[in-house]
N, C-alpha and C. Protein backbone atom coordinates (compact mmCIF):
# COMPACT_ATOMS: atom_id res chain seq x y z
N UNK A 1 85.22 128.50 150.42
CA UNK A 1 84.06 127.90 151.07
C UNK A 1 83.36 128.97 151.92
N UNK A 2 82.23 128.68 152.20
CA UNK A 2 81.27 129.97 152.25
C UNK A 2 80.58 129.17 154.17
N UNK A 3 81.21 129.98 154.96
CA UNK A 3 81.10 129.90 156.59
C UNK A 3 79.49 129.97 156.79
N UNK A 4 78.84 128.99 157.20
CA UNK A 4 77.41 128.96 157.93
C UNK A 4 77.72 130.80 159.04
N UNK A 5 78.19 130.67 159.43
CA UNK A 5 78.10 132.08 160.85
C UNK A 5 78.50 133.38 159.92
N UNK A 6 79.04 133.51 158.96
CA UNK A 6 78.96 134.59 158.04
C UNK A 6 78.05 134.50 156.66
N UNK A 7 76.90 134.23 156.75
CA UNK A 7 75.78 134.20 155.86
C UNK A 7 75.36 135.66 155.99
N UNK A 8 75.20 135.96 154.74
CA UNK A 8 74.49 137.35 154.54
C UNK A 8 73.02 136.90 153.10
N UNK A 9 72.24 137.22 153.15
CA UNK A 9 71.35 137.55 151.81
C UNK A 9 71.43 137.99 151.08
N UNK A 10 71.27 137.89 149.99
CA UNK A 10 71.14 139.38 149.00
C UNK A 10 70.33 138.66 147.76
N UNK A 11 69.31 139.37 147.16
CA UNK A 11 68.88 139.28 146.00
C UNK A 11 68.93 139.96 145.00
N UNK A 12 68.36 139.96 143.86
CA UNK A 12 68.55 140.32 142.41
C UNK A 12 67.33 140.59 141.71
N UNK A 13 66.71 141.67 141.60
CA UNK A 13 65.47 141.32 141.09
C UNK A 13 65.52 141.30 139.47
N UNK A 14 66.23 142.47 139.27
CA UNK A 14 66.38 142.47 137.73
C UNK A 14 65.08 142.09 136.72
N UNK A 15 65.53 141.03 135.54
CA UNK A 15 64.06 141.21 135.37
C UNK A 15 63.81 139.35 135.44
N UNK A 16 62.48 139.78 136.67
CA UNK A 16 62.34 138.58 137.34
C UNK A 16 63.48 138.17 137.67
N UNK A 17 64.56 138.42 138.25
CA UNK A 17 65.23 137.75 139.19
C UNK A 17 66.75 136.92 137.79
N UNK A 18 66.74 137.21 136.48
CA UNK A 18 67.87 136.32 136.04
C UNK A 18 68.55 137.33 135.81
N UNK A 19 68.49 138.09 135.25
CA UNK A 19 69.59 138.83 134.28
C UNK A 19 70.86 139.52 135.44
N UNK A 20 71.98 139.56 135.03
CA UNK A 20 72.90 139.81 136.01
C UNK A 20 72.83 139.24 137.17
N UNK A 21 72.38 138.29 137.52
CA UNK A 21 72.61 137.49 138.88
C UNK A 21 74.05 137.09 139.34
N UNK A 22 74.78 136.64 138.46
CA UNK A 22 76.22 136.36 138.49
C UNK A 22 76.54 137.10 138.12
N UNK A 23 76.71 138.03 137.43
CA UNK A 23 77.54 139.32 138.32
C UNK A 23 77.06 140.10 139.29
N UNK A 24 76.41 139.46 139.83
CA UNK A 24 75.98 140.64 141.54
C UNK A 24 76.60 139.62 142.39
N UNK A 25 76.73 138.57 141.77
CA UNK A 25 77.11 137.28 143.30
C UNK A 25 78.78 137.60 143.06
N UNK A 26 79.14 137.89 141.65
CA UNK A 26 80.65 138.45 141.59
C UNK A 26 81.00 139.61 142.08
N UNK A 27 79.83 140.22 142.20
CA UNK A 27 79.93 141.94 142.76
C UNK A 27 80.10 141.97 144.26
N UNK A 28 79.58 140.78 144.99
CA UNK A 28 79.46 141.28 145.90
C UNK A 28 80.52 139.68 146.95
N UNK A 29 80.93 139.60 145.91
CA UNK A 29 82.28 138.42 146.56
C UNK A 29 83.89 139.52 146.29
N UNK A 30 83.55 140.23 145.73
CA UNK A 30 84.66 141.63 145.58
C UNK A 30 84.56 142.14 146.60
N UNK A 31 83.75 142.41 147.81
CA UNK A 31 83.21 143.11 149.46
C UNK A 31 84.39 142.34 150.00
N UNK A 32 84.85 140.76 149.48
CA UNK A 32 85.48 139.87 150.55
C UNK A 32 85.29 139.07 151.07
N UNK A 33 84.25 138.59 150.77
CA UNK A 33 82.97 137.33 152.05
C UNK A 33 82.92 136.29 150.70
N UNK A 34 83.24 135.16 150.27
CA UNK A 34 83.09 134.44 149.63
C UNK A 34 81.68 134.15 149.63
N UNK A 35 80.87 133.62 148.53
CA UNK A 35 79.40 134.01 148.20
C UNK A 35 79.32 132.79 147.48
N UNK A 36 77.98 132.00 147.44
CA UNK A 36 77.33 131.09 146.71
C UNK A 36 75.84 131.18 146.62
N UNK A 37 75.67 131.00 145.71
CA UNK A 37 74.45 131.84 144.80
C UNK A 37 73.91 130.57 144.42
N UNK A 38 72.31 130.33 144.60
CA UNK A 38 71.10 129.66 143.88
C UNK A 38 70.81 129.88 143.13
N UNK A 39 70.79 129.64 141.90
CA UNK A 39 70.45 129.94 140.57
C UNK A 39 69.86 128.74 139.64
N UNK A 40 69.16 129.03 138.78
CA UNK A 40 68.58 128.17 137.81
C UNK A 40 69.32 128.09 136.95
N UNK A 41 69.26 127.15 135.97
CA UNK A 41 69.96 126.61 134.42
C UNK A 41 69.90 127.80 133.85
N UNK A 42 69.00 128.55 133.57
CA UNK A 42 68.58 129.59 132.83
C UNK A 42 69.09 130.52 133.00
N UNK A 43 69.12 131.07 134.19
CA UNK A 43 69.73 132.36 135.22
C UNK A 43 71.11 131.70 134.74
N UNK A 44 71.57 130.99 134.99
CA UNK A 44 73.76 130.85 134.25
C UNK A 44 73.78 131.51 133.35
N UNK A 45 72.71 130.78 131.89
CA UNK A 45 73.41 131.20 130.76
C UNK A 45 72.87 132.25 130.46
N UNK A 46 71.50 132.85 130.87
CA UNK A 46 71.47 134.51 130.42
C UNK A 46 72.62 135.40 130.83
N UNK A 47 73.15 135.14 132.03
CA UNK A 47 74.76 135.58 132.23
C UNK A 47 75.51 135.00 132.42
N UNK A 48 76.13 134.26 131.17
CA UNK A 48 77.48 133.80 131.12
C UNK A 48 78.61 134.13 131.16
N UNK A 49 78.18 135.58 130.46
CA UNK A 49 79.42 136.08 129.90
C UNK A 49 80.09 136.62 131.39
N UNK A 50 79.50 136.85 132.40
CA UNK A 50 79.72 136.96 133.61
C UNK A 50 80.94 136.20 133.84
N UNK A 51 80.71 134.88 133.65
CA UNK A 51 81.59 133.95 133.62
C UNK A 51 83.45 133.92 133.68
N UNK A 52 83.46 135.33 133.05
CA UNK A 52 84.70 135.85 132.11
C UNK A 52 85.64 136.50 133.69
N UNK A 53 86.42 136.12 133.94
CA UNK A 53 86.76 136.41 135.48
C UNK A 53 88.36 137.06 135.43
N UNK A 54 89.20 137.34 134.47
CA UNK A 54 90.48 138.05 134.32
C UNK A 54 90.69 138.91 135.15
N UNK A 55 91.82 138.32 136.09
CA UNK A 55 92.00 139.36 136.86
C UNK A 55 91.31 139.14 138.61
N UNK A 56 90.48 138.17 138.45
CA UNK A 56 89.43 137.99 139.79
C UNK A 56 90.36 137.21 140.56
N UNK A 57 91.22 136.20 139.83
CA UNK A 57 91.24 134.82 140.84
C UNK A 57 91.24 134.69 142.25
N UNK A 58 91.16 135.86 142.80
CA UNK A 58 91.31 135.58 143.98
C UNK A 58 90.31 135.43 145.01
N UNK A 59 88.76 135.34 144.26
CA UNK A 59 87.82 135.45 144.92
C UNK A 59 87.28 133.78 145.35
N UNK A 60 86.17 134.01 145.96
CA UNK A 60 85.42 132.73 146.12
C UNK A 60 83.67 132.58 146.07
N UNK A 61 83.29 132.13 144.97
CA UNK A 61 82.45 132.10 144.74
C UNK A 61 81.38 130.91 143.94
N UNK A 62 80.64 130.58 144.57
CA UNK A 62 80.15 129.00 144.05
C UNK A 62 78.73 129.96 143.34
N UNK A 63 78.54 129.10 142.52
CA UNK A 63 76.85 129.01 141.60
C UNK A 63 76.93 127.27 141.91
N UNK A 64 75.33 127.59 142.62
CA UNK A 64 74.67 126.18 142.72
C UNK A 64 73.75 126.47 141.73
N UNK A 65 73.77 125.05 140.68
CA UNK A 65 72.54 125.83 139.40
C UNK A 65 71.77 124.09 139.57
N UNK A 66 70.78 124.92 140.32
CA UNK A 66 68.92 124.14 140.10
C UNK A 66 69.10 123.80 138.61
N UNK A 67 69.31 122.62 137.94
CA UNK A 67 69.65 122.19 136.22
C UNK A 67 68.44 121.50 136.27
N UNK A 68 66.97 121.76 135.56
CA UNK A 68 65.50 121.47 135.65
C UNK A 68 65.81 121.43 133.96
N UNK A 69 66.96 121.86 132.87
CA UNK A 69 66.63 122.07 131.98
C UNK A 69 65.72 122.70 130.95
N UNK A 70 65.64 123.90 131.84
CA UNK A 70 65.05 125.27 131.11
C UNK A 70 63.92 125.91 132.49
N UNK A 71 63.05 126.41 131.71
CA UNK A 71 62.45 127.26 132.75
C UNK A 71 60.86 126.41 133.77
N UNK A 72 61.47 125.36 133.97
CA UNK A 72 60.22 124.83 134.40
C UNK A 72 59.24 125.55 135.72
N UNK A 73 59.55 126.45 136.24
CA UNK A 73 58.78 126.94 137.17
C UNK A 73 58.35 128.02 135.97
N UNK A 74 57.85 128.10 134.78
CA UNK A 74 56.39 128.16 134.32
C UNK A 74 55.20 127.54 134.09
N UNK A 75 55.51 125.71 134.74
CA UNK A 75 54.31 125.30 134.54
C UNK A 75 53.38 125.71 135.68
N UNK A 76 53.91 126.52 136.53
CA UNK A 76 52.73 126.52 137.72
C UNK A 76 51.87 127.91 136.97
N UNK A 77 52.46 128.75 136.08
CA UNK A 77 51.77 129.82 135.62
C UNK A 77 50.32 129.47 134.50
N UNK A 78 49.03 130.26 134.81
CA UNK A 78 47.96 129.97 134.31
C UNK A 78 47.94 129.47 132.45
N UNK A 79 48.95 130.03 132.17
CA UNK A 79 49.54 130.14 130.77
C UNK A 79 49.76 128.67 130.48
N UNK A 80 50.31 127.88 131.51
CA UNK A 80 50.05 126.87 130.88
C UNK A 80 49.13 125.48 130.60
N UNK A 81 47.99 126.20 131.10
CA UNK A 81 46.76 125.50 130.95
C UNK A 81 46.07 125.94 129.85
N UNK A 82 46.86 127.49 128.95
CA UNK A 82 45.63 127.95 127.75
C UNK A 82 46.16 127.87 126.73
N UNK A 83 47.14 127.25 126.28
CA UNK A 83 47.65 127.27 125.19
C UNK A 83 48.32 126.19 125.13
N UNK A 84 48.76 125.28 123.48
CA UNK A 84 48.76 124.00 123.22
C UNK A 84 49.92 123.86 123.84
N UNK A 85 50.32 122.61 124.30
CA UNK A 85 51.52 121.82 125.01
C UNK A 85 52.80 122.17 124.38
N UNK A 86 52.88 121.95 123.12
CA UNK A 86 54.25 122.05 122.22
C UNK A 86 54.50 123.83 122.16
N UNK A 87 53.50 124.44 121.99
CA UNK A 87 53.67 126.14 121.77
C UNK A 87 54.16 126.53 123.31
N UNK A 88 53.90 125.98 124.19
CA UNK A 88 54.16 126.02 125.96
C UNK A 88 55.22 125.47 126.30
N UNK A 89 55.82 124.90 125.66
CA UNK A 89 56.92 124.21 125.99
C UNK A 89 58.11 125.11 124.96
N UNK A 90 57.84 125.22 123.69
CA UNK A 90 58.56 126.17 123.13
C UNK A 90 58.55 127.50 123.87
N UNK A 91 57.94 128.46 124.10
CA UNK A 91 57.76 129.37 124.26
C UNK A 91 57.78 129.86 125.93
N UNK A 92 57.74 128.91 126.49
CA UNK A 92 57.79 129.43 128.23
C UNK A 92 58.92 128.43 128.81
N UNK A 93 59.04 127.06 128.53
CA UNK A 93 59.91 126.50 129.30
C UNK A 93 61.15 126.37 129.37
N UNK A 94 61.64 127.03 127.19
CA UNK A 94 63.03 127.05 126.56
C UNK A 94 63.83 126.18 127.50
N UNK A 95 63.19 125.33 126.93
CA UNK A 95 64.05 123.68 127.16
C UNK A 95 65.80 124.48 126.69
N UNK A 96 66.64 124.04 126.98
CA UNK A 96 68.41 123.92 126.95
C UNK A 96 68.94 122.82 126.88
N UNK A 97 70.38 122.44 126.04
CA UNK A 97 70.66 121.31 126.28
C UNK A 97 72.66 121.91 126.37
N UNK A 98 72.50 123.29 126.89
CA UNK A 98 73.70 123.77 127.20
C UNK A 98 75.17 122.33 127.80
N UNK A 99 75.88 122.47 127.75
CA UNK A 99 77.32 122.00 128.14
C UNK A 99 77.65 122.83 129.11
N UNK A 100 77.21 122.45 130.70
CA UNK A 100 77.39 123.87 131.53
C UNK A 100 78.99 123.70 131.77
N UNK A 101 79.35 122.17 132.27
CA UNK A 101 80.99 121.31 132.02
C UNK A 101 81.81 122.66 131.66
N UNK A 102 81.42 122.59 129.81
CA UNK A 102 82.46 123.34 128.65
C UNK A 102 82.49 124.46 129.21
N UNK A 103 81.32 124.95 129.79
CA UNK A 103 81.17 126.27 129.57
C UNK A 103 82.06 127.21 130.93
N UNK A 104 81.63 126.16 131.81
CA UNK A 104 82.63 126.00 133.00
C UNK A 104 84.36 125.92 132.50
N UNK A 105 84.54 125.13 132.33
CA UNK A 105 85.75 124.93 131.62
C UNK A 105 86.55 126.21 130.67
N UNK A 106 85.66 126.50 129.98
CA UNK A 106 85.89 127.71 129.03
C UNK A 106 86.31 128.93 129.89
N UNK A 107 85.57 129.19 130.61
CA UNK A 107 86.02 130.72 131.63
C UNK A 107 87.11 130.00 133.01
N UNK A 108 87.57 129.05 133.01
CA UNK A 108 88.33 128.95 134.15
C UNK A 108 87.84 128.65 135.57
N UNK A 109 86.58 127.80 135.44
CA UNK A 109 86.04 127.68 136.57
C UNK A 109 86.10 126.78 137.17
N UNK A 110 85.55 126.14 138.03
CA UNK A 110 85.70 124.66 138.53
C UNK A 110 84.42 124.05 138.33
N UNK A 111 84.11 122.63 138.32
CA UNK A 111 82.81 122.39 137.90
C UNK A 111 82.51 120.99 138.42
N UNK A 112 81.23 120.49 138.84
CA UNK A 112 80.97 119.49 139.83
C UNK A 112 79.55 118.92 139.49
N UNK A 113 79.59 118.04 139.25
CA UNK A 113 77.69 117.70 139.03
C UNK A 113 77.56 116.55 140.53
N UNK A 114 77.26 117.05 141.68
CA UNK A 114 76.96 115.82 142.55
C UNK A 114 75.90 114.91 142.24
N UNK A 115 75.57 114.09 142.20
CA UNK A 115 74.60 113.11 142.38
C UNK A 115 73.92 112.77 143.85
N UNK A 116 74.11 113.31 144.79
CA UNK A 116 73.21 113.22 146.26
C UNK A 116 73.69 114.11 146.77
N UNK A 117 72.39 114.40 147.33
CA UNK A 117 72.92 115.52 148.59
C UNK A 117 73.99 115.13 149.54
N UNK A 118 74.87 114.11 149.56
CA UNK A 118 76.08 114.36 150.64
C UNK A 118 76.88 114.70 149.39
N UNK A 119 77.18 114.48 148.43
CA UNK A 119 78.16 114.94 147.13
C UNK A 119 77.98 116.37 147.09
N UNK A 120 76.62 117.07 146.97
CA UNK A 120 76.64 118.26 147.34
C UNK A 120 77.44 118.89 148.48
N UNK A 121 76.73 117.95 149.24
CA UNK A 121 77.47 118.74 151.05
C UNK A 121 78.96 119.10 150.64
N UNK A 122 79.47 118.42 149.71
CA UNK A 122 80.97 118.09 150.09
C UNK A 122 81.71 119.18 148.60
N UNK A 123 80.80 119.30 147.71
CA UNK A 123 80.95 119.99 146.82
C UNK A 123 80.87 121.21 147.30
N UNK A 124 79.91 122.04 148.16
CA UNK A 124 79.64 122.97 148.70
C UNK A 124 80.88 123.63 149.65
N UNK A 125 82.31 122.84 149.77
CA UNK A 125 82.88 123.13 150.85
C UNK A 125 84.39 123.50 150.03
N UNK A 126 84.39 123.52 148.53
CA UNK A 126 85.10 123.64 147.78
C UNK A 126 85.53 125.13 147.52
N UNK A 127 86.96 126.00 147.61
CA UNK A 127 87.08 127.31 147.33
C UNK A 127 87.78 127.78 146.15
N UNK A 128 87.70 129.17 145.71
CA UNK A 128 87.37 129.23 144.14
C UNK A 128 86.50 130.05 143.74
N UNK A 129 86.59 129.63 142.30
CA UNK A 129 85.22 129.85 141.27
C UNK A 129 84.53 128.30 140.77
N UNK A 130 83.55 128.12 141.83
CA UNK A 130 83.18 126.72 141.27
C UNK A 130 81.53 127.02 140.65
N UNK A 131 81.19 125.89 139.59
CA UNK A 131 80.02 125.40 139.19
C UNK A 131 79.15 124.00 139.91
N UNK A 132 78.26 124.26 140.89
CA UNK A 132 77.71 123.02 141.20
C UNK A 132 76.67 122.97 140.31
N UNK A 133 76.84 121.93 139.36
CA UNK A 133 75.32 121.73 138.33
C UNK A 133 74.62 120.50 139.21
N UNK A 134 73.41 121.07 139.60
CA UNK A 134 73.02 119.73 140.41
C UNK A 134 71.48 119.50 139.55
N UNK A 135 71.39 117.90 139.43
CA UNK A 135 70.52 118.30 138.20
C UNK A 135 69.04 117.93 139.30
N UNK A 136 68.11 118.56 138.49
CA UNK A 136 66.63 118.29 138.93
C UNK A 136 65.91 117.56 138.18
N UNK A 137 64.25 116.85 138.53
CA UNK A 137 63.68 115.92 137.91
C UNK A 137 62.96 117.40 136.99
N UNK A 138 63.28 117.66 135.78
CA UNK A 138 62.12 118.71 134.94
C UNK A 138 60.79 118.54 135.18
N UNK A 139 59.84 117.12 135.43
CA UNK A 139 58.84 117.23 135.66
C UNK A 139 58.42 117.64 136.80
N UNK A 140 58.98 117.76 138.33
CA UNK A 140 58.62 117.78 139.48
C UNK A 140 59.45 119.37 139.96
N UNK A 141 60.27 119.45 139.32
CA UNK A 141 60.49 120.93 139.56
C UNK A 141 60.26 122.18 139.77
């Protein structure tokens, strides 16, 4: 579980901000400071393979994954006012219908879908390698 009075920042820019995200939040829970990371649906599975932890167990590290079911913070981009709905939705929002559960499951992780923010609160206080999939409305996202 990750102490309010030992909060540190750190970001990822990579490209736009997904690629290797989980392994920098693994990189930098190896320092010692147990770490939980904001991440999108998307940002997981471009690094999953991250996922793969042999040898780690001893760390602590949560992914909270924003689950909007693909990349919905492209509808605010101009792009999707110029081109047809279905080609915009293929092509920028790569809808997912991933098993984050399995996928969780598969690498040895722990895994949690709260349904309200006090399920969160309480999910959030869990130590480990956990998955909080907390899901979002895709349209309002």
């Amino acid at each position: 579980c990750v102490k309010p009075a030992t909060v540190r920042a750190y970001s990822n820019r990579g490209l736009s901000g997904i690629d290797g995200t989980v392994a920098t939040a693994i990189g930098i829970a190896q320092a010692g400071a147990g770490v939980r990371a904001l991440i999108g649906d998307l940002t997981l599975l471009h690094d999953i393979g991250s996922l793969n932890l042999s040898g780690l167990r001893h760390l602590n590290v949560q992914l909270i994954v924003g689950n909007d079911s693909g990349g919905q913070i492209f509808r605010k981009l101009e792009v999707a006012k110029t081109i047809q709905a279905d080609l915009f939705k293929q092509l920028f929002l790569t809808p997912q219908t991933v098993n984050i559960e399995a996928a969780a499951s598969a690498f040895g992780w722990q895994y949690v879908k709260p349904e309200s923010v006090a399920e969160l609160s309480e999910a959030m206080k869990l130590d480990g390698f956990v998955i909080i999939d907390y899901q979002l409305d895709s349209e309002n996202a």
